[in-house]
N, C-alpha and C. Protein backbone atom coordinates (compact mmCIF):
# COMPACT_ATOMS: atom_id res chain seq x y z
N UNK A 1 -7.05 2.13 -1.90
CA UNK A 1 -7.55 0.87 -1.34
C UNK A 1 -8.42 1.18 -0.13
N UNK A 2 -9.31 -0.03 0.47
CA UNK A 2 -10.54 0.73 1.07
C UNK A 2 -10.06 -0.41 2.55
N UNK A 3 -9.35 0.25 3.35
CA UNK A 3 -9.00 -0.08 4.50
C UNK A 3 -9.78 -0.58 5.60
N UNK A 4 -10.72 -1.80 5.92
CA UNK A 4 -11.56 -2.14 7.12
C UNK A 4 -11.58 -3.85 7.47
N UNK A 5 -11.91 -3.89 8.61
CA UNK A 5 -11.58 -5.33 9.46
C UNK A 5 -12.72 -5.54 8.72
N UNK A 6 -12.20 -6.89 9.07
CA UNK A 6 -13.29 -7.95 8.61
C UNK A 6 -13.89 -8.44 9.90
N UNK A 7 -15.26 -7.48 9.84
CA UNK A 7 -16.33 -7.97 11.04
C UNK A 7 -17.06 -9.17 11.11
N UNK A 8 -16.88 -10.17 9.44
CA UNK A 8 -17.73 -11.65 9.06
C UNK A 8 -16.76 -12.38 9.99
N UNK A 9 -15.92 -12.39 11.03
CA UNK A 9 -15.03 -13.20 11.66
C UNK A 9 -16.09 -13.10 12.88
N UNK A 10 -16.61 -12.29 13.40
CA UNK A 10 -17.42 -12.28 14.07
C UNK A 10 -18.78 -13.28 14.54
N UNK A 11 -18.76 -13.65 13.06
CA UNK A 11 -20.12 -14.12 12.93
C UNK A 11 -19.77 -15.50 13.52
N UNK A 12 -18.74 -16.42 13.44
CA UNK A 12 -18.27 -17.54 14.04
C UNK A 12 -17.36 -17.89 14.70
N UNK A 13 -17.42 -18.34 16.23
CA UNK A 13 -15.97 -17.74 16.74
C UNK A 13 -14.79 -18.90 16.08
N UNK A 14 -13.82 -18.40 15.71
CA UNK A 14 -12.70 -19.38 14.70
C UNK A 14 -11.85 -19.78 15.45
N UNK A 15 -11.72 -21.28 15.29
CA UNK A 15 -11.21 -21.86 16.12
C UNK A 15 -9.72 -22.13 15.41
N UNK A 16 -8.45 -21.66 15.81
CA UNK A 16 -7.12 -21.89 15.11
C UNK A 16 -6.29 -23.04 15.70
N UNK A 17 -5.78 -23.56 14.76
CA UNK A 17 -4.65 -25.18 15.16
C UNK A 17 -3.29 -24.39 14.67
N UNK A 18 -2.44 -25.12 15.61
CA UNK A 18 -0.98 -25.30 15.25
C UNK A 18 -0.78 -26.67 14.86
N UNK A 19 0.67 -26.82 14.58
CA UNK A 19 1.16 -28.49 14.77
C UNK A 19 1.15 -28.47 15.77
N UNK A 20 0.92 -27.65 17.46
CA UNK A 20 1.37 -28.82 18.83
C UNK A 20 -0.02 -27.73 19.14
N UNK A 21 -0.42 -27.19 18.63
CA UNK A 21 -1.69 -26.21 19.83
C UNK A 21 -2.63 -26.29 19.12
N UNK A 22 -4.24 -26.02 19.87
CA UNK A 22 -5.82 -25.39 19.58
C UNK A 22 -6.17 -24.20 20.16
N UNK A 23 -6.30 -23.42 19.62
CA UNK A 23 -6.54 -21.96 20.25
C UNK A 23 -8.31 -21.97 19.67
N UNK A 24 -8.91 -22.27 21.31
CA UNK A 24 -10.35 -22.20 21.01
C UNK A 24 -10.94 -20.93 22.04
N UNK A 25 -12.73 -20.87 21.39
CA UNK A 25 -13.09 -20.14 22.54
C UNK A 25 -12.84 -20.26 23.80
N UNK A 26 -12.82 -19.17 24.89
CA UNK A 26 -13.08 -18.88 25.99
C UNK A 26 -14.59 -19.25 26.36
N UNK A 27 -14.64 -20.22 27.41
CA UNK A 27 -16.22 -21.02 28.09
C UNK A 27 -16.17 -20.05 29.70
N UNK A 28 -17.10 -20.55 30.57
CA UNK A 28 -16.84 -20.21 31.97
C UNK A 28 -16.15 -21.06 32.45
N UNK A 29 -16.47 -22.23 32.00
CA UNK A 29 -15.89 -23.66 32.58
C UNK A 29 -14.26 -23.28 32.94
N UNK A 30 -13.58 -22.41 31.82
CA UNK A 30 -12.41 -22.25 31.72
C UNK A 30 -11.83 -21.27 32.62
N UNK A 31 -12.72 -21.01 33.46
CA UNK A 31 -11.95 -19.95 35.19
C UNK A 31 -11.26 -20.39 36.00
N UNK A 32 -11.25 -21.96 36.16
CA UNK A 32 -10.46 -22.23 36.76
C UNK A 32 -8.96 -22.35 36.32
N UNK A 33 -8.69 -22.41 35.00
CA UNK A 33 -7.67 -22.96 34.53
C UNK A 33 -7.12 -21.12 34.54
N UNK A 34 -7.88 -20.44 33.76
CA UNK A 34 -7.46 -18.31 34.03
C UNK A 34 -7.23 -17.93 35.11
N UNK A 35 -7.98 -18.48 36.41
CA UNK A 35 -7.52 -18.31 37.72
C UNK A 35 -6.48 -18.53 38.22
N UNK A 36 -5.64 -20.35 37.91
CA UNK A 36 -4.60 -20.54 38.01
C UNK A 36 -2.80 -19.58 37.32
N UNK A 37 -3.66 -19.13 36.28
CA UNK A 37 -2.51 -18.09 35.36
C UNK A 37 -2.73 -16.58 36.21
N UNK A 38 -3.87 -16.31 36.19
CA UNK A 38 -4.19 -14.74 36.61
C UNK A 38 -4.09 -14.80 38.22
N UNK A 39 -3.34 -15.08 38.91
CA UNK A 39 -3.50 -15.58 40.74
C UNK A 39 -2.02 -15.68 40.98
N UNK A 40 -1.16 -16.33 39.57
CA UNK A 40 0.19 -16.77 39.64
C UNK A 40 1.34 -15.06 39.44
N UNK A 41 1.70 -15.13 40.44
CA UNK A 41 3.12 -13.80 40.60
C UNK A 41 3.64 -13.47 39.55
N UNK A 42 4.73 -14.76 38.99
CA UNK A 42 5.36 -15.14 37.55
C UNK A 42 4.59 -14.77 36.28
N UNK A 43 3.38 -14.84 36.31
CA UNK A 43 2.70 -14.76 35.28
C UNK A 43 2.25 -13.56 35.15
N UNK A 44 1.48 -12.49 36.05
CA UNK A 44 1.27 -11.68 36.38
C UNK A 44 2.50 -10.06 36.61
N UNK A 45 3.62 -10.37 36.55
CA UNK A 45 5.02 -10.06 36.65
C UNK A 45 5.21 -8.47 36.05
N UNK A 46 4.77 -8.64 35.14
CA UNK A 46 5.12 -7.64 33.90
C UNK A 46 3.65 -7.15 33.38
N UNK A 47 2.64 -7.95 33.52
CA UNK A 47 0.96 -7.30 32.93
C UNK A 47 0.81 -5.98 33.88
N UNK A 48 1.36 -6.02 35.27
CA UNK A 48 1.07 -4.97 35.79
C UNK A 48 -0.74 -4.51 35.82
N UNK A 49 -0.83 -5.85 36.65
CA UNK A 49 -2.38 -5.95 36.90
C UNK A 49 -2.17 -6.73 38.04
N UNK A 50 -3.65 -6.46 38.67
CA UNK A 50 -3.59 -7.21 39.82
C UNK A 50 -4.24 -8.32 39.94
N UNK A 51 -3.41 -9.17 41.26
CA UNK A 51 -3.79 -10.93 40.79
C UNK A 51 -5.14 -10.73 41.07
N UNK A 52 -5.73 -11.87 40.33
CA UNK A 52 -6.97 -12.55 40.99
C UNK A 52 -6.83 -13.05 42.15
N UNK A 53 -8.02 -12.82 43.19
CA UNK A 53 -7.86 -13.22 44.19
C UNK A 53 -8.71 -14.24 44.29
N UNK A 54 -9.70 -14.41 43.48
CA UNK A 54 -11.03 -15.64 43.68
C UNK A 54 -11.06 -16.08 42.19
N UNK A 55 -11.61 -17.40 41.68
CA UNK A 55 -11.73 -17.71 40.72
C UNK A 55 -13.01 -16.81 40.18
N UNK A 56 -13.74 -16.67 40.60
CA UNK A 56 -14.67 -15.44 40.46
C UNK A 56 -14.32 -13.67 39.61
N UNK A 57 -13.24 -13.73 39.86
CA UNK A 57 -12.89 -12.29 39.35
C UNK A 57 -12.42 -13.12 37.88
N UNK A 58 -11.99 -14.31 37.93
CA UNK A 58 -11.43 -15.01 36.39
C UNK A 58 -12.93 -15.10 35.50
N UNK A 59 -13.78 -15.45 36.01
CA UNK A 59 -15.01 -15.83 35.59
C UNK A 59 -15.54 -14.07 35.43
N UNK A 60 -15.92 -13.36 36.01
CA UNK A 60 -15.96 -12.04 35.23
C UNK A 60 -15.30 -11.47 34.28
N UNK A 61 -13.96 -11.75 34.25
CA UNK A 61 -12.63 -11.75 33.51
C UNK A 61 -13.17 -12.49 31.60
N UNK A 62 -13.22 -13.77 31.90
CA UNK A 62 -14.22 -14.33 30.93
C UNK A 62 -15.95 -13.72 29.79
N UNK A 63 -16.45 -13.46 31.21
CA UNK A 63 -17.70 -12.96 30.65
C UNK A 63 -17.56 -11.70 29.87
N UNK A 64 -16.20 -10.79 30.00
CA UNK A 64 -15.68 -9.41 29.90
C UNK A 64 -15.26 -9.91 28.37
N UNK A 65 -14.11 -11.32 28.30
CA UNK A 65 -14.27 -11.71 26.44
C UNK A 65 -14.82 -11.82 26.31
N UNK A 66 -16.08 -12.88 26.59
CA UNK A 66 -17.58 -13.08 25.47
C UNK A 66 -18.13 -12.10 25.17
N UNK A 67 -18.16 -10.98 25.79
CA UNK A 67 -19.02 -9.72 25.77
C UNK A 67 -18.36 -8.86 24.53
N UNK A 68 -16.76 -8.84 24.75
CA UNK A 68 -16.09 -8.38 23.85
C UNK A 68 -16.06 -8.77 22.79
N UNK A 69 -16.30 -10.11 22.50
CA UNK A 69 -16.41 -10.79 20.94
C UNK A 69 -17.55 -10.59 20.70
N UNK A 70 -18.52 -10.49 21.08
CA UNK A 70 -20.32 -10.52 21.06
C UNK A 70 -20.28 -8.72 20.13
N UNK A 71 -20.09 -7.96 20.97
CA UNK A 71 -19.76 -6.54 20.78
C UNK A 71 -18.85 -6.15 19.22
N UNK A 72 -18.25 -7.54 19.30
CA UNK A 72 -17.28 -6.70 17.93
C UNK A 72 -16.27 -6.00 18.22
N UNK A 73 -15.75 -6.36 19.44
CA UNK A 73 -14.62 -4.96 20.29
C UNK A 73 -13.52 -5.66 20.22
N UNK A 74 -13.10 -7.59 20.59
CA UNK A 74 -11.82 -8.25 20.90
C UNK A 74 -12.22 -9.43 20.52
N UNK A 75 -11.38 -9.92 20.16
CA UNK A 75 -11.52 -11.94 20.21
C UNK A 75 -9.98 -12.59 21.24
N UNK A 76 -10.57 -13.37 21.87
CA UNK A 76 -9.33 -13.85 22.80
C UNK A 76 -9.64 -15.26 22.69
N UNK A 77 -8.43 -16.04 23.03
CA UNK A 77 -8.19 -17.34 22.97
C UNK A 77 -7.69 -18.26 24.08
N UNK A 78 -8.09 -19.30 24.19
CA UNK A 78 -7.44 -20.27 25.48
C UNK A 78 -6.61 -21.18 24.60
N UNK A 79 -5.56 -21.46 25.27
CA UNK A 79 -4.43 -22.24 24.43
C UNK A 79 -4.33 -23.13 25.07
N UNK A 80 -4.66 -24.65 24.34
CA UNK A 80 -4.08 -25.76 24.96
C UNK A 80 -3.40 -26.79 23.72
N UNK A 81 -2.60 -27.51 24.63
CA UNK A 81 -1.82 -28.57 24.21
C UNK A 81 -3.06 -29.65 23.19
N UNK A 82 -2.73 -30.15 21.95
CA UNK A 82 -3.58 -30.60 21.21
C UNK A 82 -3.49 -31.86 21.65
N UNK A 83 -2.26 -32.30 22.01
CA UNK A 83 -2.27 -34.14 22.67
C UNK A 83 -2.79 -34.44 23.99
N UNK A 84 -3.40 -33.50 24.62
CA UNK A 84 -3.49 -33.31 25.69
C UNK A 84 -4.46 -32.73 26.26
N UNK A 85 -5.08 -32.12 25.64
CA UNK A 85 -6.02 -30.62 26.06
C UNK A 85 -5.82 -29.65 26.97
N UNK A 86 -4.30 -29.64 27.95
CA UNK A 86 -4.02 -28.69 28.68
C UNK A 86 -4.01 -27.46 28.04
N UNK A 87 -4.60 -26.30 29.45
CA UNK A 87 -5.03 -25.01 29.23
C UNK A 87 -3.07 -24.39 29.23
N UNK A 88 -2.61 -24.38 28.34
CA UNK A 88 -1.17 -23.47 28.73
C UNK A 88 -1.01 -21.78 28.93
N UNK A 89 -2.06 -21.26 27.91
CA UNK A 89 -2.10 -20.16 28.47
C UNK A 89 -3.50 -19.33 27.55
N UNK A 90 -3.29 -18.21 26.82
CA UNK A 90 -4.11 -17.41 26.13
C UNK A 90 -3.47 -16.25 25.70
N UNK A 91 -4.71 -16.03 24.60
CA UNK A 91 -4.08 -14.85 23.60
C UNK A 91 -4.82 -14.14 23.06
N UNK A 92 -5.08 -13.02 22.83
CA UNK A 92 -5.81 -12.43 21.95
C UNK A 92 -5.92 -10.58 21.59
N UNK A 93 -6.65 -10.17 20.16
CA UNK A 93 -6.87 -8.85 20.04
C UNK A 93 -7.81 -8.17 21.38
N UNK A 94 -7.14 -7.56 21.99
CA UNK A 94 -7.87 -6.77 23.34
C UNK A 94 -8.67 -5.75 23.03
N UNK A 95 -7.87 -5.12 22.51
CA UNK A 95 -8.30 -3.74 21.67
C UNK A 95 -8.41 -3.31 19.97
N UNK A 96 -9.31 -3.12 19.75
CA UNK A 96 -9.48 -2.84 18.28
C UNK A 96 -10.05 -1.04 18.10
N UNK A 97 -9.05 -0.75 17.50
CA UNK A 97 -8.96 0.46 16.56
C UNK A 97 -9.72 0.44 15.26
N UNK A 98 -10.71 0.47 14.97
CA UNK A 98 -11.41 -0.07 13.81
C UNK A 98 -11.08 0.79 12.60
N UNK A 99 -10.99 2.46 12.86
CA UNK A 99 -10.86 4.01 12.41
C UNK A 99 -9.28 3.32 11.59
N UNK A 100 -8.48 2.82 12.66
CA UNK A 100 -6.98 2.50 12.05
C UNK A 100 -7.15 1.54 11.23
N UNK A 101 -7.95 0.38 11.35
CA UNK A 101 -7.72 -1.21 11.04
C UNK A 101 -6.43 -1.44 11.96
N UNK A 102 -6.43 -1.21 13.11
CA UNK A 102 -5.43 -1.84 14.30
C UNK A 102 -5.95 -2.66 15.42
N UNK A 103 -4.82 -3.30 15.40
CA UNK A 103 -5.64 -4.21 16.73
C UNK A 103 -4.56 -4.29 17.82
N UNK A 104 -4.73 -4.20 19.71
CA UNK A 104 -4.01 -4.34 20.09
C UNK A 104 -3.95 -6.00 20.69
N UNK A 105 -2.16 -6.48 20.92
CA UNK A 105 -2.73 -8.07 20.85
C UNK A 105 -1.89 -8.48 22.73
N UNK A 106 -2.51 -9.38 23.21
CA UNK A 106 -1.93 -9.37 24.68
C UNK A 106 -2.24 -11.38 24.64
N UNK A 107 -1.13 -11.66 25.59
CA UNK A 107 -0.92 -12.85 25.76
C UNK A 107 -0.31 -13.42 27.01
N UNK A 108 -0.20 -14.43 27.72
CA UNK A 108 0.24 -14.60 28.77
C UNK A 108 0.24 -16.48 28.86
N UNK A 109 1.14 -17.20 29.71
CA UNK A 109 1.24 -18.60 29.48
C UNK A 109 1.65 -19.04 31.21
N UNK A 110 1.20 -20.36 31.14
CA UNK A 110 1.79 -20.67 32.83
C UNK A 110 2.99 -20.95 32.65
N UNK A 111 4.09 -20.61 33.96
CA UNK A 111 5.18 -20.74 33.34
C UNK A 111 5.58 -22.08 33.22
N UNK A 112 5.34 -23.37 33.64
CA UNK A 112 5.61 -24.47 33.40
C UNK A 112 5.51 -24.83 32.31
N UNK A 113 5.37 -24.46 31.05
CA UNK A 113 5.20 -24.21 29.72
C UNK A 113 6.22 -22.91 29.29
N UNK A 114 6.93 -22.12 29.60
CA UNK A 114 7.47 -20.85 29.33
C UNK A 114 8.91 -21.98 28.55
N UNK A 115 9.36 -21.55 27.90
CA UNK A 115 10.51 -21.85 26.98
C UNK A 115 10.74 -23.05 25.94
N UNK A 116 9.26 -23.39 25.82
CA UNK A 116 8.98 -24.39 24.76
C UNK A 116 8.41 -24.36 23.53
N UNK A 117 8.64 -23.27 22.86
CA UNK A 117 8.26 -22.26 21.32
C UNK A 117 6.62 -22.33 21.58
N UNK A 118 5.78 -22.34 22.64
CA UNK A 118 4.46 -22.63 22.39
C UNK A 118 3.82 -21.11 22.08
N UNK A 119 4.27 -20.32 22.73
CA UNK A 119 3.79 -18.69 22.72
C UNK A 119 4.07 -18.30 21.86
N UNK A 120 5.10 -18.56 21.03
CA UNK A 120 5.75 -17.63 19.45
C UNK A 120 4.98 -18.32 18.18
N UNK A 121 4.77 -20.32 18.57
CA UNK A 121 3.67 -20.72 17.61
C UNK A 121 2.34 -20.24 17.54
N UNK A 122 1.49 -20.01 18.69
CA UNK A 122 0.58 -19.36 19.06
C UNK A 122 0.16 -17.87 18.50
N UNK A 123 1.71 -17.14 18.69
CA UNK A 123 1.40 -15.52 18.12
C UNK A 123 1.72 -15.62 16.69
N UNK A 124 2.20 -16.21 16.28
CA UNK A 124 2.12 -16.37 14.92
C UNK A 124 1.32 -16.63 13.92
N UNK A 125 0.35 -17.45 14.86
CA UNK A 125 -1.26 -18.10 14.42
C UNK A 125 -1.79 -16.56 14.05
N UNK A 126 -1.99 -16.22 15.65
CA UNK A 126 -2.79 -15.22 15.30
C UNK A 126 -2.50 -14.20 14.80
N UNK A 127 -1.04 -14.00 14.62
CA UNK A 127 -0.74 -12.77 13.69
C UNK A 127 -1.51 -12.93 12.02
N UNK A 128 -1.07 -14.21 11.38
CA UNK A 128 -1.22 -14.60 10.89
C UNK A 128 -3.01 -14.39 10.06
N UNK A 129 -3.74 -14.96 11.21
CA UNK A 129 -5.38 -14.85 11.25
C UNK A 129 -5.16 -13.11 11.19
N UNK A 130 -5.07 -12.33 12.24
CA UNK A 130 -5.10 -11.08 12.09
C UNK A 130 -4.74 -10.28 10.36
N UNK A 131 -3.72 -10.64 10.08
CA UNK A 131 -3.73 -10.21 8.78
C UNK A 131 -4.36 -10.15 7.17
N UNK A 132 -4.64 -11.96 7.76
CA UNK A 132 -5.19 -12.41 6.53
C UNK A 132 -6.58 -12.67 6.39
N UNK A 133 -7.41 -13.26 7.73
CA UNK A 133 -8.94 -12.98 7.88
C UNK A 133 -9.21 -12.24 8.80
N UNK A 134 -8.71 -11.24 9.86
CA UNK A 134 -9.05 -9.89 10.01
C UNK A 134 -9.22 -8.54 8.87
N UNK A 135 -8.27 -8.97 8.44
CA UNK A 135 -7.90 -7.55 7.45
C UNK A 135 -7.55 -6.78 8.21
N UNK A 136 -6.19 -6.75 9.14
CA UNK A 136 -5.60 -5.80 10.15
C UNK A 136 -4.52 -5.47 9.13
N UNK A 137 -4.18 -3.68 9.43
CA UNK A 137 -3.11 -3.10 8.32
C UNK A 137 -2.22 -3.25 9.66
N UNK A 138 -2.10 -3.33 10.99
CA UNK A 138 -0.90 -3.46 11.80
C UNK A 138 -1.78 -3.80 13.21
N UNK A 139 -0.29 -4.15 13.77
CA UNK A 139 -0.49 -5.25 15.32
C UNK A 139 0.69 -4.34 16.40
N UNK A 140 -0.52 -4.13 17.47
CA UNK A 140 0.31 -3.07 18.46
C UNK A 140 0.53 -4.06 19.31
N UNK A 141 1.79 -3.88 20.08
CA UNK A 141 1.78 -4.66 21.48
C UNK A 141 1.95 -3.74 22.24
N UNK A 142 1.44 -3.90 23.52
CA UNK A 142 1.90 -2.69 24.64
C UNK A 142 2.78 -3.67 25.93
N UNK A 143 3.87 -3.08 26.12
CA UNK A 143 4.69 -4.07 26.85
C UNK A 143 5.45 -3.28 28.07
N UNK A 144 5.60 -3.81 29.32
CA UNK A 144 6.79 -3.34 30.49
C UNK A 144 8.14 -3.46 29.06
N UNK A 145 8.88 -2.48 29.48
CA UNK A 145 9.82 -2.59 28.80
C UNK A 145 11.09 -3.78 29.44
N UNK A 146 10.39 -3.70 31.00
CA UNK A 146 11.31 -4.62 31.77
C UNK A 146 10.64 -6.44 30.98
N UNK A 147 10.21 -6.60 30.79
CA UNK A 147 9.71 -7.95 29.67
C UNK A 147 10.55 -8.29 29.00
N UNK A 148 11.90 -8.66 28.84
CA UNK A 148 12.76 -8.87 28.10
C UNK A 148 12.60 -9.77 27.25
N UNK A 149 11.69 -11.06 27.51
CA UNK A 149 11.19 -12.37 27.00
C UNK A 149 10.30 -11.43 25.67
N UNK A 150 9.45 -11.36 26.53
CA UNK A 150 8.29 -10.61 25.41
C UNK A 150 8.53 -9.96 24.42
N UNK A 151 9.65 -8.84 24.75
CA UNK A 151 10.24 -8.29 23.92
C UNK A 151 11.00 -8.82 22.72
N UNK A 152 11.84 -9.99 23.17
CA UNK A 152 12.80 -10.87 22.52
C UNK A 152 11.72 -11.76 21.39
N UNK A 153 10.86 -11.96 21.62
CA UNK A 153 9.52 -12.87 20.99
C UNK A 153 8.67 -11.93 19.69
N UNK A 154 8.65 -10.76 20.54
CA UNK A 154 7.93 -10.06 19.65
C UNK A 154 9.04 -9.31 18.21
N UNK A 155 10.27 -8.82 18.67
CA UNK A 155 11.15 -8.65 17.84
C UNK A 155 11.33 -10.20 17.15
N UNK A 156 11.46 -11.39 17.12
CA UNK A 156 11.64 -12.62 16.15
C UNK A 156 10.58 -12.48 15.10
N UNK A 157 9.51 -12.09 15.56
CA UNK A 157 8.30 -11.98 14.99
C UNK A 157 8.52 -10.58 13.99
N UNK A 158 8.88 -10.01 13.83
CA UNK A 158 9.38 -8.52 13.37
C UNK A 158 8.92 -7.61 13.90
N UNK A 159 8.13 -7.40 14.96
CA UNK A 159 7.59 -6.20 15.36
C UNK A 159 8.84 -5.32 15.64
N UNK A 160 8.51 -4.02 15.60
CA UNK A 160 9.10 -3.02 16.12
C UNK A 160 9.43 -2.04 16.87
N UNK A 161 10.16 -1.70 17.62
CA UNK A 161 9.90 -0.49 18.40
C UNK A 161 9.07 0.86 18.16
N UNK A 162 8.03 1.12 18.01
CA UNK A 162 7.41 2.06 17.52
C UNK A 162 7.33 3.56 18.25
N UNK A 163 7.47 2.91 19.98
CA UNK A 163 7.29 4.26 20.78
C UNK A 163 7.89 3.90 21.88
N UNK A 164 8.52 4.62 23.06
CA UNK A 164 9.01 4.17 24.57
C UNK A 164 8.33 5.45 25.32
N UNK A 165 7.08 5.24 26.37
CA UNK A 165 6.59 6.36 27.71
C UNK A 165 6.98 6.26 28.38
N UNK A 166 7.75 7.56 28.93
CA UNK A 166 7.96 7.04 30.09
C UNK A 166 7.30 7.54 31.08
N UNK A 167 7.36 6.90 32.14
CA UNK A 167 6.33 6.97 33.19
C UNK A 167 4.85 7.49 32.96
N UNK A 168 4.53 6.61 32.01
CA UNK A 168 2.74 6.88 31.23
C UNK A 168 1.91 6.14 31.99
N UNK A 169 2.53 5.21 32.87
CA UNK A 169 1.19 4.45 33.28
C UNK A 169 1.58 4.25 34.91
N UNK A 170 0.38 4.60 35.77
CA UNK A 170 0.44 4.84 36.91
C UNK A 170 -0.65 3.37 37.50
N UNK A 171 0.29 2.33 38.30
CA UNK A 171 -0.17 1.35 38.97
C UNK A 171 0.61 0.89 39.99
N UNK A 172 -0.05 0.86 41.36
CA UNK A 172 0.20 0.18 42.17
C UNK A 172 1.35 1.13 43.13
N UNK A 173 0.46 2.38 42.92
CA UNK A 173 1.22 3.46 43.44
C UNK A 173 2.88 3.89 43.02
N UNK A 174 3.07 3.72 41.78
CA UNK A 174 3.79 3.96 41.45
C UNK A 174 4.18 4.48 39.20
N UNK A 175 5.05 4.84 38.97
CA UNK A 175 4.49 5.54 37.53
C UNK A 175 5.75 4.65 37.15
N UNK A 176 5.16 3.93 35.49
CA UNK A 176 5.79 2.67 35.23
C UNK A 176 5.91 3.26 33.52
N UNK A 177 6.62 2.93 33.29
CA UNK A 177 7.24 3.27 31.42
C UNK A 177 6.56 2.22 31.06
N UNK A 178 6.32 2.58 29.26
CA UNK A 178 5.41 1.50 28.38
C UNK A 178 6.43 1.70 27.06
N UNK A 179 6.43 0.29 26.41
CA UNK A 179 6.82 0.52 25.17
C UNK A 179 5.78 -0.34 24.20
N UNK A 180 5.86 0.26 23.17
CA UNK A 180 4.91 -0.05 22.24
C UNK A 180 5.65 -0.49 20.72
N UNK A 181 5.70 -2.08 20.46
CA UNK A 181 6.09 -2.50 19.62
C UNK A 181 4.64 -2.63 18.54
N UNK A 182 5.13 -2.51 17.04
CA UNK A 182 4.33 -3.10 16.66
C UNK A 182 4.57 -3.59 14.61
N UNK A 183 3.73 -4.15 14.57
CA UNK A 183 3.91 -4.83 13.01
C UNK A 183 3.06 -4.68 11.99
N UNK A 184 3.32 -4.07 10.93
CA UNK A 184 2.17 -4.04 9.56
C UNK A 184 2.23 -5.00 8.90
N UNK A 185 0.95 -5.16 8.23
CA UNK A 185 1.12 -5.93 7.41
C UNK A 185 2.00 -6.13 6.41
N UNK A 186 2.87 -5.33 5.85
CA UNK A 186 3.69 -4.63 4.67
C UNK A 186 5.54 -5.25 5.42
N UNK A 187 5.14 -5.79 6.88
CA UNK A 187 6.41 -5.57 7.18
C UNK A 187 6.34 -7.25 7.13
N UNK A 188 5.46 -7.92 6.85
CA UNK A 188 5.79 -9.62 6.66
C UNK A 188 6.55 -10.26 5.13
C-alpha cells in the first residue's frame, strides 16, 4: 500500500462541526481571544512555554499557523461554542512527518471550559479528520507526563504510551521528562 497525506486538504482550509463545537480557521482578529489562553498560568501549566506577554506575541503566534498551513507543514484550529461563538480554546497538527505519514497533534482550552467533554469532542473531530481526510497512518502527542488530565483524555481516546524521556527537554532552566503517547490508525 502506498502510504502519503493527503496534501488536497490543503487546498481549502476545512472547517469541522461537532454537536456543541466549530473548529474554524485561525484570523488575526483571533489574538485577542489566544492571548487570553496563551498569558493564562493554568493554561500554560504543563505546555512548558512561555506566557505571552503582549497580545502581539499571540498575533505572531497566529501568523506562525497561517504560514504553517500555507507551507503544507500544520493545520490548527480555534474552537468555539456553536450557540455562542465563544473562542474556548484550539487544536491542531503542529508537526507533520510527511516521510512517516505522522502528525504531531497539540491542544489547549481556557479553563472556564475545562471539564465539560469539549476537548475530547474536539480531539476526536480531529482525530477523526486526521485519519480519514488526512490519510495519517498515526497521531503523536508529546505531553509533561505531570498532565494527568491530558493524559487521562488521550488514553479514552486509545492512544498509547509509546515512549517516556527523561529529562529530554531543557526549559526554564531546568531539564523536564516528555512522554509520548500515540495512536494508529489500525488501533481505532
Amino acid at each position: 500500500m502506498n502510504y502519503k497525506i493527503n496534501d488536497d486538504v490543503f487546498s481549502v482550509f476545512p472547517k469541522l462541526e461537532t454537536e456543541r463545537l466549530l473548529l474554524i480557521e485561525f484570523v488575526k482578529s483571533d489574538s485577542e481571544e489566544l492571548f487570553k489562553m496563551r498569558s493564562d498560568e493554568r493554561v500554560l501549566k504543563y505546555l512548558d512555554r512561555d506566557l505571552h506577554k503582549s497580545v502581539t506575541e499571540s498575533e505572531l503566534m497566529i501568523e506562525g499557523m497561517i504560514k504553517s498551513y500555507n507551507s503544507k507543514e500544520g493545520i490548527n484550529w480555534i474552537i468555539r461554542k456553536k450557540n455562542t461563538l465563544d473562542v474556548i480554546g484550539y487544536i491542531g497538527y503542529w508537526r507533520m512527518k510527511k516521510e512517516d505519514v505522522r502528525a504531531e497533534i497539540g491542544y489547549a482550552m481556557k479553563p472556564e471550559f475545562w471539564g465539560n467533554g469539549y476537548m475530547k469532542e474536539a480531539l476526536s473531530k480531529v482525530i477523526d479528520f486526521g485519519f480519514n481526510q488526512f490519510c495519517l497512518h498515526s497521531i503523536e502527542a508529546n505531553v509533561n507526563p505531570e498532565n494527568a488530565n491530558s493524559i487521562k483524555l488521550l488514553e479514552k481516546l486509545g492512544f498509547k504510551k509509546e515512549a517516556y524521556f527523561r529529562e529530554d527537554y531543557f526549559y526554564n532552566g531546568k531539564f523536564l521528562d516528555t512522554a509520548i503517547y500515540s495512536l494508529l490508525e489500525t488501533d481505532r
